[in-house]
Every structure is written in structure tokens, then in C-alpha cells.
N, C-alpha and C. Protein backbone atom coordinates (compact mmCIF):
# COMPACT_ATOMS: atom_id res chain seq x y z
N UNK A 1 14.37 -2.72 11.49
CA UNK A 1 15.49 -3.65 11.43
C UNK A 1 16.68 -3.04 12.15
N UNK A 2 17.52 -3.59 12.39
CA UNK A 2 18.82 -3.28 12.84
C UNK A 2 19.68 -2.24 12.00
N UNK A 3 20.37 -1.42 12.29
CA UNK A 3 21.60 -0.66 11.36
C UNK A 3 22.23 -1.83 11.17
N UNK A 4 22.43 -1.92 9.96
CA UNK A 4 23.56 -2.90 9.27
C UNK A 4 24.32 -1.92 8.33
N UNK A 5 25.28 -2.78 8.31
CA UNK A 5 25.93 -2.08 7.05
C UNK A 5 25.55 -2.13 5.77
N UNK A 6 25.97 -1.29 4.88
CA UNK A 6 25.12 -1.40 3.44
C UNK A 6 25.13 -1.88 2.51
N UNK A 7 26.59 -2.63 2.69
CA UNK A 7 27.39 -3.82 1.94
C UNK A 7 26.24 -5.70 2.37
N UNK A 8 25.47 -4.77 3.05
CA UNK A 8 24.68 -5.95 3.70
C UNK A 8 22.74 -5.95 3.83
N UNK A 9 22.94 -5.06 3.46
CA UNK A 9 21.65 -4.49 3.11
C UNK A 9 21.18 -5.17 2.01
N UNK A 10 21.15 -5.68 1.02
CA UNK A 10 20.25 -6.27 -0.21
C UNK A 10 20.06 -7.63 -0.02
N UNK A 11 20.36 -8.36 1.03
CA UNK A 11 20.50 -9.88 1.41
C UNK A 11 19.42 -9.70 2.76
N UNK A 12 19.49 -9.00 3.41
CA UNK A 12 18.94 -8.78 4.49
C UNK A 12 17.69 -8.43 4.56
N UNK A 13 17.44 -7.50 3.67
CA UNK A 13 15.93 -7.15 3.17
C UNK A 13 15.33 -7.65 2.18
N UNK A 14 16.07 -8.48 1.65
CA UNK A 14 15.13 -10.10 0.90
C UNK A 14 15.01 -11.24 1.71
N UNK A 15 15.72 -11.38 2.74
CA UNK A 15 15.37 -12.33 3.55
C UNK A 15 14.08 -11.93 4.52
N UNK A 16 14.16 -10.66 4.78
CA UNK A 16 13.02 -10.39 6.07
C UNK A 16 12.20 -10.16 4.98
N UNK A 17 12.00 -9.43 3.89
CA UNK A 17 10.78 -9.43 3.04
C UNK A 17 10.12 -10.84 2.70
N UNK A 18 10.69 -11.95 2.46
CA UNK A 18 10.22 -13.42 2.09
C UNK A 18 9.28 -13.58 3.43
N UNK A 19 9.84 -12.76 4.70
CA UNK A 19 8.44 -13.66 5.75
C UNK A 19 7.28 -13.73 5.55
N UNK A 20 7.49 -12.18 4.31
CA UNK A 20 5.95 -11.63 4.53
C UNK A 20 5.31 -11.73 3.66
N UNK A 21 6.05 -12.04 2.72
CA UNK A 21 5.16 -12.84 1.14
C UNK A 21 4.69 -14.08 0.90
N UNK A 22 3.69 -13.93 0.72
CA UNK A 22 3.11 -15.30 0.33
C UNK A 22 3.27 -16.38 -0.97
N UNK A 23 4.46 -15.53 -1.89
CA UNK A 23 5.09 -16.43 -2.34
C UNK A 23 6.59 -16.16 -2.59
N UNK A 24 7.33 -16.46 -3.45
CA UNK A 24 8.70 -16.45 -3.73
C UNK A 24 8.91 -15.25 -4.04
N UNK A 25 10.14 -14.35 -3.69
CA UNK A 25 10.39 -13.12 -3.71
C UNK A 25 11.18 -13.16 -5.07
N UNK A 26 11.63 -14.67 -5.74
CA UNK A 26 11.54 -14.35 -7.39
C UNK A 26 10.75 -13.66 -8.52
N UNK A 27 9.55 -14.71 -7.98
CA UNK A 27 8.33 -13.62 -8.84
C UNK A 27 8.17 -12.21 -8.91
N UNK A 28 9.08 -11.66 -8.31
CA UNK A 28 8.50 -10.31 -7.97
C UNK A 28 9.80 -9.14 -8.55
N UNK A 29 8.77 -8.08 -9.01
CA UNK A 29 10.05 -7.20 -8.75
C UNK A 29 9.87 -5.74 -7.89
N UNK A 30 10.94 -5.74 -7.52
CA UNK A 30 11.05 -4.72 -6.00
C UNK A 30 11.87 -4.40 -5.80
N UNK A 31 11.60 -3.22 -4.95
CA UNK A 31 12.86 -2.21 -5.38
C UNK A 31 12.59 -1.82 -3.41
N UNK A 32 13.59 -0.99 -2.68
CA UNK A 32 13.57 -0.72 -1.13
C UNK A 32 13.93 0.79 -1.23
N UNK A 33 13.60 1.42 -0.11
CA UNK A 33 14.40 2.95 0.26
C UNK A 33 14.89 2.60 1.37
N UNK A 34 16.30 2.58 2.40
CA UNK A 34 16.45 2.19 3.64
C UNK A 34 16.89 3.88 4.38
N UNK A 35 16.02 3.82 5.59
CA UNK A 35 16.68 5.31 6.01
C UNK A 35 17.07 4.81 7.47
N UNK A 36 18.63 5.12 7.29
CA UNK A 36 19.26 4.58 8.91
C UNK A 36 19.14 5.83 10.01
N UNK A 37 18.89 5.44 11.08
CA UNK A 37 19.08 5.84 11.92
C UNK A 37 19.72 5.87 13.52
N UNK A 38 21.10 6.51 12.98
CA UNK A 38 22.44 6.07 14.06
C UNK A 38 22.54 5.67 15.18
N UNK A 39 21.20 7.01 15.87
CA UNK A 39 21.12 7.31 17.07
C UNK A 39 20.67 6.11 17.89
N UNK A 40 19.73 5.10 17.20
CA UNK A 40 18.80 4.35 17.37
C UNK A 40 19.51 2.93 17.50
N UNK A 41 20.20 2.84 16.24
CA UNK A 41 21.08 1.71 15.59
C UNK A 41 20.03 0.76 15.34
N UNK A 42 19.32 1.72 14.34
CA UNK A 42 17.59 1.08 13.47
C UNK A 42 17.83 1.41 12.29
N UNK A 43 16.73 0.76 11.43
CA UNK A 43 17.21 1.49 9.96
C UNK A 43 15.37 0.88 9.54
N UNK A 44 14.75 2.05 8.39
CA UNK A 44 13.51 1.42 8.36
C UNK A 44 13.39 1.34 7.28
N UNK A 45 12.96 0.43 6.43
CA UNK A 45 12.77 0.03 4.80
C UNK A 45 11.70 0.16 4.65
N UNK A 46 11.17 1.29 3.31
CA UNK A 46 9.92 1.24 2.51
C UNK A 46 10.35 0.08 1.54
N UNK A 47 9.86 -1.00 1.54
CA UNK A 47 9.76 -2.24 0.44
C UNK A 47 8.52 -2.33 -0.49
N UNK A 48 9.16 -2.05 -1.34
CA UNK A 48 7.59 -2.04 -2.58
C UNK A 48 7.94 -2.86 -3.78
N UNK A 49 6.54 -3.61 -3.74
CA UNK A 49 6.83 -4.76 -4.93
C UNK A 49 5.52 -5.08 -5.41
N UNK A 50 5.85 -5.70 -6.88
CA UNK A 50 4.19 -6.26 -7.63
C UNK A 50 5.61 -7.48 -8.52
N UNK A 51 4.29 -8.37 -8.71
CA UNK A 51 4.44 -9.42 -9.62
C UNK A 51 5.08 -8.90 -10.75
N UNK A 52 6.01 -10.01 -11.44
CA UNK A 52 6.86 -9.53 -12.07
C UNK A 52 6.10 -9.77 -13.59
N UNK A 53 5.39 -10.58 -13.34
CA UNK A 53 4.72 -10.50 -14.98
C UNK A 53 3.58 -9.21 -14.51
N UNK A 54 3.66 -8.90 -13.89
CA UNK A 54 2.21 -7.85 -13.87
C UNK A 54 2.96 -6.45 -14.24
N UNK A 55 4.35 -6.06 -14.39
CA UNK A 55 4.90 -5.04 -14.39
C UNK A 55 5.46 -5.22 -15.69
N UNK A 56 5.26 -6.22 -16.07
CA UNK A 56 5.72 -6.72 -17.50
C UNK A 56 5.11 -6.55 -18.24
N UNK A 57 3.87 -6.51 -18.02
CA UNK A 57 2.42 -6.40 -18.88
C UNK A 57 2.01 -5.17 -18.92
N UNK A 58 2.57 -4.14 -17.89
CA UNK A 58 2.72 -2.70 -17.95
C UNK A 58 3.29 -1.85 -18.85
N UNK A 59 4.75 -2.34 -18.86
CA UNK A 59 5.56 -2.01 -19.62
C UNK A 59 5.07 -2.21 -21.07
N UNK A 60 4.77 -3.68 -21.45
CA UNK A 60 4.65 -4.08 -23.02
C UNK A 60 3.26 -3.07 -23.44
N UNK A 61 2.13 -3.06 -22.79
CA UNK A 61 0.86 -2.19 -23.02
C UNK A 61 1.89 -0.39 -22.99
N UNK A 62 2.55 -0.32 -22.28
CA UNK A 62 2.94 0.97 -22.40
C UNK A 62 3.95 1.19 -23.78
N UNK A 63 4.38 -0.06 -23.93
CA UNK A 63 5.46 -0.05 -25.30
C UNK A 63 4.77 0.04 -26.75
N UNK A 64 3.42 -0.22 -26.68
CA UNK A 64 2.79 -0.92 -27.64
C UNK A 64 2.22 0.24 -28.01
N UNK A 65 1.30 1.51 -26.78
CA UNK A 65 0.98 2.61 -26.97
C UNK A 65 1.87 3.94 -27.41
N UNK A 66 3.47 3.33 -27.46
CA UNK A 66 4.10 4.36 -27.99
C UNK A 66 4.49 5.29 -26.70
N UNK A 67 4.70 4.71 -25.50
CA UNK A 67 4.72 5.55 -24.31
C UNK A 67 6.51 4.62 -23.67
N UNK A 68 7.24 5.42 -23.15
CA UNK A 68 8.36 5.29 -22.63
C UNK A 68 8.25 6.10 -21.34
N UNK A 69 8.68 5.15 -20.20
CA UNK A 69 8.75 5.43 -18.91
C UNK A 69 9.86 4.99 -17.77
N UNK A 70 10.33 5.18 -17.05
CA UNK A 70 11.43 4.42 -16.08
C UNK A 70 10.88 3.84 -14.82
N UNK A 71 9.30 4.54 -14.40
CA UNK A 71 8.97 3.95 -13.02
C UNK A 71 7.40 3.39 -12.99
N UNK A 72 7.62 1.92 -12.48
CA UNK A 72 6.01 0.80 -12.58
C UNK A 72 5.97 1.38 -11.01
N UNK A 73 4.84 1.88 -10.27
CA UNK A 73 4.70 1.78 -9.19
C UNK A 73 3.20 1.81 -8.34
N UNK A 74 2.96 1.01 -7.36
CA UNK A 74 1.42 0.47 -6.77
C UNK A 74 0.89 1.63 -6.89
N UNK A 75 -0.53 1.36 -7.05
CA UNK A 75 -1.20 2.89 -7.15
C UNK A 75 -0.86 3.25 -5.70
N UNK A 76 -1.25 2.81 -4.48
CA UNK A 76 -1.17 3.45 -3.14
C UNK A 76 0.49 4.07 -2.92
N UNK A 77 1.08 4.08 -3.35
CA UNK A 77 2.20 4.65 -3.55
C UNK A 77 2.27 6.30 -4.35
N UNK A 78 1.36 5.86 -5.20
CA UNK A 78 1.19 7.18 -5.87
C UNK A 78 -0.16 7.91 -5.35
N UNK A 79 -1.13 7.35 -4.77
CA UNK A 79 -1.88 8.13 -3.94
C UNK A 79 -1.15 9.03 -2.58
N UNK A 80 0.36 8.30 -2.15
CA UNK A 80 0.97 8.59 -0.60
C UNK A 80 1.66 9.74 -1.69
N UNK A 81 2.39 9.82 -2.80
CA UNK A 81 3.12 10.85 -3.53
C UNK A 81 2.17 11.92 -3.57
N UNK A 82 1.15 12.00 -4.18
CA UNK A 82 0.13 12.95 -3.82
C UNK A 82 0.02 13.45 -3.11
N UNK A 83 -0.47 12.97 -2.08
CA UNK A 83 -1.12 13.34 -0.95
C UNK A 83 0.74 14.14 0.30
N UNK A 84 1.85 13.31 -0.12
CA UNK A 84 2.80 14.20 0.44
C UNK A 84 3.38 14.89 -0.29
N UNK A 85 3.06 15.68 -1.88
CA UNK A 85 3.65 16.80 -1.95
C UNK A 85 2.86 17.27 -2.05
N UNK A 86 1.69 17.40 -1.98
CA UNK A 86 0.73 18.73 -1.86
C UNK A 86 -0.74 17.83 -0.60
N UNK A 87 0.06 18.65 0.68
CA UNK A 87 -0.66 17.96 1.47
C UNK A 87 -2.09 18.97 2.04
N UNK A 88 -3.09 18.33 2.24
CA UNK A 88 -4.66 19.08 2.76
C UNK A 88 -4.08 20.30 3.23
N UNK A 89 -4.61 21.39 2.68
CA UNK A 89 -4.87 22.76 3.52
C UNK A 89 -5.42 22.42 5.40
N UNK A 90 -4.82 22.87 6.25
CA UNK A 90 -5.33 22.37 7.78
C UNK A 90 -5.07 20.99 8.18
N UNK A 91 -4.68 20.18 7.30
CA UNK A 91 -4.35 18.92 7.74
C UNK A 91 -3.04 18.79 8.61
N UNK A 92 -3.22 17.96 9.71
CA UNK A 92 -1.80 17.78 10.69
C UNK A 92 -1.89 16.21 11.27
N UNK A 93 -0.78 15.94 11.54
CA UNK A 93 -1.44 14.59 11.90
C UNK A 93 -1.21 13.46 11.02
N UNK A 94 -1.78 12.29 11.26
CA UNK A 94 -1.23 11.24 10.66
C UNK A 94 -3.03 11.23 9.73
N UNK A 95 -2.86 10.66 8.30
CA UNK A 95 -3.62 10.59 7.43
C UNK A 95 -3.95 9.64 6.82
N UNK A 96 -5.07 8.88 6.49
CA UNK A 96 -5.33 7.84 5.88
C UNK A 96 -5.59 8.38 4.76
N UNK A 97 -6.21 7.48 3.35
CA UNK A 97 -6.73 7.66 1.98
C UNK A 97 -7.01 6.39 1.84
N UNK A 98 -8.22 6.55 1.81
CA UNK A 98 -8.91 5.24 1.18
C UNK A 98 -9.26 5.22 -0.30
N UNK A 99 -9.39 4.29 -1.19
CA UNK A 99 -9.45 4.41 -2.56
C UNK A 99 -9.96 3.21 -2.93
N UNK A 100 -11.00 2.64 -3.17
CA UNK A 100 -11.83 1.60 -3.88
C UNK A 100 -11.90 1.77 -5.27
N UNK A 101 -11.35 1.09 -6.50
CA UNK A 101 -11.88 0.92 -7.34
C UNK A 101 -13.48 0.33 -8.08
N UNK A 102 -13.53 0.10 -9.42
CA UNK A 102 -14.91 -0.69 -9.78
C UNK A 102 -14.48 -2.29 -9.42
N UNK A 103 -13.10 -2.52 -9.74
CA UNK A 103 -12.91 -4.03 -9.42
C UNK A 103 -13.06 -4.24 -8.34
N UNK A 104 -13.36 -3.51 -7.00
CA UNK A 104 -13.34 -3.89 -5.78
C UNK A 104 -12.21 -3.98 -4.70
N UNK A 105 -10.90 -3.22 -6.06
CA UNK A 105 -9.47 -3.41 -5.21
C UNK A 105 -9.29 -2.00 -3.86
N UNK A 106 -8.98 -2.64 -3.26
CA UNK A 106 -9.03 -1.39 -2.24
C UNK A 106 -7.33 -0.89 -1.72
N UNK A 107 -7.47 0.37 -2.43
CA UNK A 107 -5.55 1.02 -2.14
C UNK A 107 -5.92 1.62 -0.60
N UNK A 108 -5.37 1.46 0.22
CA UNK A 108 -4.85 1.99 1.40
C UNK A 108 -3.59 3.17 1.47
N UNK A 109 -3.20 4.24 1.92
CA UNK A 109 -1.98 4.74 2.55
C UNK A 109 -2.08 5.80 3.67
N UNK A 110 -1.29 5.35 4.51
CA UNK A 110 -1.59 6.33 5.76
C UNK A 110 -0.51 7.03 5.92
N UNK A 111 -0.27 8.54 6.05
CA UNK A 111 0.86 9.06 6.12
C UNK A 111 1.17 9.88 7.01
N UNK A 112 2.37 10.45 7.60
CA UNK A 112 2.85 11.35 8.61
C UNK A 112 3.84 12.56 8.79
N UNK A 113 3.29 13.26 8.60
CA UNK A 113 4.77 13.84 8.87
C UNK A 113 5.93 13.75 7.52
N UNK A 114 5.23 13.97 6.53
CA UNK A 114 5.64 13.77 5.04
C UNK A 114 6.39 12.36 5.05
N UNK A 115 5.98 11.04 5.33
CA UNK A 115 6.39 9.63 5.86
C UNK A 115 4.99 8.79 5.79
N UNK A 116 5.48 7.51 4.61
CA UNK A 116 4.43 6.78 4.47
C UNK A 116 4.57 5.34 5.60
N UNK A 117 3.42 5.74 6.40
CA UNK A 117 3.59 4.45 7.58
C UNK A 117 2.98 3.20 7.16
N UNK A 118 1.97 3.44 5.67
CA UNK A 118 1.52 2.04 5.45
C UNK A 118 1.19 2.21 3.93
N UNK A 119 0.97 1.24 3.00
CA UNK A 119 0.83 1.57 2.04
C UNK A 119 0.23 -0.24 1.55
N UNK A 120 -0.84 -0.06 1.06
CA UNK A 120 -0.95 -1.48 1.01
C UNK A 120 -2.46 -1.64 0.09
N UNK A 121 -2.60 -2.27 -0.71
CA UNK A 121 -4.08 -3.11 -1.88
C UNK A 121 -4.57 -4.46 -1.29
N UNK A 122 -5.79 -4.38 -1.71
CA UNK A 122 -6.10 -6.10 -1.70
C UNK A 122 -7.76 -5.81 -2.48
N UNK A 123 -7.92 -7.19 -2.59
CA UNK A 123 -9.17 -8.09 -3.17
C UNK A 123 -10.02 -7.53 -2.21
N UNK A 124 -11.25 -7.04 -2.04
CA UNK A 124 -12.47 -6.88 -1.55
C UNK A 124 -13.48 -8.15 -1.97
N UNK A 125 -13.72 -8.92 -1.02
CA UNK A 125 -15.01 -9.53 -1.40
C UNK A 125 -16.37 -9.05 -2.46
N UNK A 126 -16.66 -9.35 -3.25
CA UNK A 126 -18.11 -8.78 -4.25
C UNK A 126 -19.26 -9.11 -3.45
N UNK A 127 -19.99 -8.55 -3.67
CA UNK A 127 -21.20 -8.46 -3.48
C UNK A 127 -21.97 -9.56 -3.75
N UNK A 128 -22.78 -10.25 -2.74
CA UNK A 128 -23.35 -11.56 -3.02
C UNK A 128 -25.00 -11.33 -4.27
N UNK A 129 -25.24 -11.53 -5.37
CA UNK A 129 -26.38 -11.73 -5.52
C UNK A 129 -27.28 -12.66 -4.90
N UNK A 130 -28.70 -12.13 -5.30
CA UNK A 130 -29.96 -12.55 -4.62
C UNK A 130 -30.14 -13.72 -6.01
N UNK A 131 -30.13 -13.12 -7.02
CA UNK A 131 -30.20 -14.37 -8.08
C UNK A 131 -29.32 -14.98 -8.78
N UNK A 132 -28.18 -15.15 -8.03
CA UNK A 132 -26.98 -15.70 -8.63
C UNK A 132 -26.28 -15.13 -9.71
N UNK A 133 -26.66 -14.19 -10.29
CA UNK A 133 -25.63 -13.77 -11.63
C UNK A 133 -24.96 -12.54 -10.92
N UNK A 134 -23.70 -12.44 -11.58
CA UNK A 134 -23.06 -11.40 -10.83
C UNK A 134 -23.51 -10.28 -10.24
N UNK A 135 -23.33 -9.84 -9.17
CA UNK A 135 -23.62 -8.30 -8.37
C UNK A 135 -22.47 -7.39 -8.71
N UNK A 136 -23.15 -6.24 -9.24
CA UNK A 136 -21.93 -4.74 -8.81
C UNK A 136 -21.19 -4.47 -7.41
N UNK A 137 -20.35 -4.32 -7.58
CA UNK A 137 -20.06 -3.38 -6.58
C UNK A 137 -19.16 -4.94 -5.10
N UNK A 138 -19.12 -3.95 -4.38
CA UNK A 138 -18.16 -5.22 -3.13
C UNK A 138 -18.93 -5.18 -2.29
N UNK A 139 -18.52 -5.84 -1.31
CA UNK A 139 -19.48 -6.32 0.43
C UNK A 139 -18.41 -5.34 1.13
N UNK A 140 -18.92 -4.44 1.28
CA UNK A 140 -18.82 -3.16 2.41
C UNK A 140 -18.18 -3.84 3.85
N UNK A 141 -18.63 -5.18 4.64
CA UNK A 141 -18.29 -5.74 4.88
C UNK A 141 -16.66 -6.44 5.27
N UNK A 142 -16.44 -6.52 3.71
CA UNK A 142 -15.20 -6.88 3.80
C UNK A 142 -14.30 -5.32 3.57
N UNK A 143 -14.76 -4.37 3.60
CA UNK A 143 -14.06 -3.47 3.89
C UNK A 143 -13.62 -2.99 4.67
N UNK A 144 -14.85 -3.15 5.63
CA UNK A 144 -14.46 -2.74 7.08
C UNK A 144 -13.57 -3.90 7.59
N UNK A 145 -13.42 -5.08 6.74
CA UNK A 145 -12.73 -5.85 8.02
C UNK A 145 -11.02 -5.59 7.64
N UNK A 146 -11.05 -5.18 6.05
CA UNK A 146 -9.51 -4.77 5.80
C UNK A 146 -8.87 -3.62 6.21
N UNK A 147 -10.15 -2.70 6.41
CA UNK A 147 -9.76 -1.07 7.25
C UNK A 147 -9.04 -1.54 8.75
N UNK A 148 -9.52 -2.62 9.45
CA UNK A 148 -9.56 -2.82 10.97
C UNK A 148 -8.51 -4.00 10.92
N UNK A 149 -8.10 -4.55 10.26
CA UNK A 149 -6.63 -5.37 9.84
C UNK A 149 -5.41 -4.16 10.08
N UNK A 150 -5.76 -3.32 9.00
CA UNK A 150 -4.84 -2.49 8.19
C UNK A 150 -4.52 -1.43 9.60
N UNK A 151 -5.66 -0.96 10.25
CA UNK A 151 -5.17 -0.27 11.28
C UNK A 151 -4.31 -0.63 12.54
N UNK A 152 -5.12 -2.20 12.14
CA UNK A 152 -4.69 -2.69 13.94
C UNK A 152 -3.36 -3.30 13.35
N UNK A 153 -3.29 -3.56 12.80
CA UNK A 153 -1.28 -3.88 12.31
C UNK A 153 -0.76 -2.18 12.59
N UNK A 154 -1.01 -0.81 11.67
CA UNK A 154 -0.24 0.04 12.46
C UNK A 154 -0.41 0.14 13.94
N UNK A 155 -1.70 0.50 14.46
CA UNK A 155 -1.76 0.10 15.97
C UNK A 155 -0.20 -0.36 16.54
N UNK A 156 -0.27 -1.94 16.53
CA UNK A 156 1.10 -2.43 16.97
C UNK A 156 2.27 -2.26 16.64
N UNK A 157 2.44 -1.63 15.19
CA UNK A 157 3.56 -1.06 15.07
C UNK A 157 4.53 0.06 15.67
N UNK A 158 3.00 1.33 15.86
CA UNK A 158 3.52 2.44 16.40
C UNK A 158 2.46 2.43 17.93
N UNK A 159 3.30 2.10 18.98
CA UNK A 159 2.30 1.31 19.83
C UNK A 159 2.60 3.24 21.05
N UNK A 160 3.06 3.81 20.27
CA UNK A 160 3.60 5.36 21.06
C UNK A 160 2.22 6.36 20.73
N UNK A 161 1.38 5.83 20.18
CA UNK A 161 0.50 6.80 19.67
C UNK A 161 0.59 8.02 18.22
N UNK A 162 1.90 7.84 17.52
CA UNK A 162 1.89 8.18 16.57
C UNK A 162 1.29 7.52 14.98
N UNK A 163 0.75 6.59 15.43
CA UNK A 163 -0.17 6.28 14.25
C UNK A 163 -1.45 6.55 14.59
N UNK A 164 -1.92 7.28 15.44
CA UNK A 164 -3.58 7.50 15.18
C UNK A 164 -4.09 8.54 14.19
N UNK A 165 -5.11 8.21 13.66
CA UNK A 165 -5.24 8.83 12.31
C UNK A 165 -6.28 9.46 12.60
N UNK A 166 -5.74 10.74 12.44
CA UNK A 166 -6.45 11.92 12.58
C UNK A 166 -7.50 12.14 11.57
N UNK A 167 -7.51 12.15 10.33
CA UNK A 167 -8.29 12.22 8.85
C UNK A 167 -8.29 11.26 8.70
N UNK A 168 -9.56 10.49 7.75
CA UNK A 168 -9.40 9.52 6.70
C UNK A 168 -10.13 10.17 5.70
N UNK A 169 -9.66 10.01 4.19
CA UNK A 169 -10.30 10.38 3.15
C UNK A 169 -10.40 9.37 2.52
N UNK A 170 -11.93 9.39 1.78
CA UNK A 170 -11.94 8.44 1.19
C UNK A 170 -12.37 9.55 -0.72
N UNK A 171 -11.93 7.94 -1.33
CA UNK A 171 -12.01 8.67 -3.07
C UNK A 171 -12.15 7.24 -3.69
N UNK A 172 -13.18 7.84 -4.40
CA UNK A 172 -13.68 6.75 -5.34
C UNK A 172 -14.52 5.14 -4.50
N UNK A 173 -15.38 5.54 -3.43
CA UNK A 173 -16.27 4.16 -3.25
C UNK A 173 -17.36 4.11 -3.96
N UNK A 174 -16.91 3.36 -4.64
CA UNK A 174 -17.53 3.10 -5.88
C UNK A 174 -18.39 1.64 -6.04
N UNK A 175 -19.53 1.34 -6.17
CA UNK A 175 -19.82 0.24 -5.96
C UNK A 175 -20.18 -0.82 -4.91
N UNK A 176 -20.02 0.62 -3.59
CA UNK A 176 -20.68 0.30 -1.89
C UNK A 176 -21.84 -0.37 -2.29
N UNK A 177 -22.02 -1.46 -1.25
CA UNK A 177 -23.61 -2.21 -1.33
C UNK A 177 -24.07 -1.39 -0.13
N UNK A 178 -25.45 -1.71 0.46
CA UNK A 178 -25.96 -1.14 1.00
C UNK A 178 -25.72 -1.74 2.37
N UNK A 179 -25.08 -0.23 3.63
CA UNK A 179 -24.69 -0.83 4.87
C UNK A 179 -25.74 -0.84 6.07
């Protein structure tokens, strides 16, 4: 985005965030980091958000267990925290982490240079049964097609060659069908 001023900043990054949501940026709650940069007269926002009843339902299950906390945040967020304060022995370079759950949700984060360039979940397609009752596990399939989304959006982002990803790790594919 542009350097703006900061008196202008919380209007500005709910308006450009609404392009990209697929629904009302009411529902949601979200929080930004903006880091300006003068030289440039750029400024780049980490924007992170989940449904606002889904952070609600966090909280009350966490209230209920007798647990008090100040921060709800996407797992791929806390996989990129990981992975940038205690980063791979020999690792250099820009880094993926792949992370599949049993539900089939797949966390993404690719990072750089202690800098998260992507951070992002979604729905994996399941696995089709042969006899109609549910199958384990996801269509591998639709993984590869969210890996090759997910890249080719950084692709165009960092079109300088600083998003090529040197590592990918993956943790927890769990429930791969057979490729």
C-alpha cells in the first residue's frame, strides 16, 4: 500500500482488506501490523483475521476450562512464530511449512528473512469413496492445486525472485490418499 499517515491507517486497511474477503469485514475480528517504509513511500500490512463467532467459541471453551489468555491466533501464524524464532539449523532462504490436519484443513506459511510472506488455511477436498460412506483422509489432488494457487499468488507478488522457496516442510499429512 502506499505510506499514509497513521491517523489514516485503520480506514484504509479495512477498506483494502474487504476486497479480499468473501464476506463482511463485520463478521470478523482482526487485528494488522503495518511496517512503513519511507524510502519507498510503501507500507506493508500483515492482516490477520478469523470469524468472530469462531474466536468466540475459543475464548468461552477456554473460559469454561478455567484457562485465561489475551491472544486467539490462526494456527499458520503460530506455525510462522515457530518456525521464526527458532529457525532450521542450515536453513537460508525463503521457507515453506506445510501442515494438514485429520479434518483436511491445510495451514500454509512461507517465510523469509525472519518475515512472513504468506500465511494462509483452507478446506481440502475429502476423499471420494468407492462405496459412498465417508472416506478418511483428503484428495491429495486438491492439495496440490492449493500448494500451486498459494505459490503462484507469491510468484506475482514478489515477481524479483525473492519468494522462491528454497525448503518446504511438511508436518502432519495425515490422511494422504493414494497419489
Amino acid at each position: 500500500m502506499p505510506l499514509l499517515p497513521r491517523k489514516d491507517w485503520r480506514d484504509a486497511i479495512r477498506f483494502e482488506a474487504q476486497k479480499y474477503l468473501p464476506f463482511d469485514i463485520k463478521q470478523l475480528a482482526y487485528d494488522y501490523v503495518v511496517t512503513p517504509d519511507k524510502r519507498q513511500r510503501k507500507m506493508t500490512v500483515l492482516f490477520v483475521a478469523a470469524k468472530r463467532e469462531v474466536v468466540e467459541t475459543v475464548r468461552g471453551l477456554a473460559r469454561e476450562a478455567g484457562l485465561t489468555g489475551s491472544v486467539v491466533e490462526p494456527i499458520p501464524l503460530s506455525l510462522a512464530r515457530a518456525l521464526l524464532l527458532r529457525p532450521l539449523r542450515g536453513a537460508n532462504g525463503t521457507q515453506a511449512l506445510v501442515d494438514v490436519d485429520r479434518r483436511g484443513t491445510l495451514n500454509l506459511v512461507v517465510v523469509r528473512d525472519r518475515a512472513i510472506l504468506l500465511a494462509r488455511d483452507s478446506a481440502l477436498q475429502p476423499l471420494a469413496s468407492m462405496t459412498g460412506a465417508p472416506a478418511e483422509g483428503f484428495d491429495p489432488a486438491s492439495l496440490l492445486a492449493e500448494l500451486r494457487l498459494s505459490f503462484s499468488s507469491l510468484a506475482k507478488r514478489f515477481r524479483n525472485g525473492h519468494a522462491e522457496v528454497n525448503r518446504i516442510l511438511t508436518r502432519n499429512l495425515i490422511g494422504i490418499g493414494a497419489v
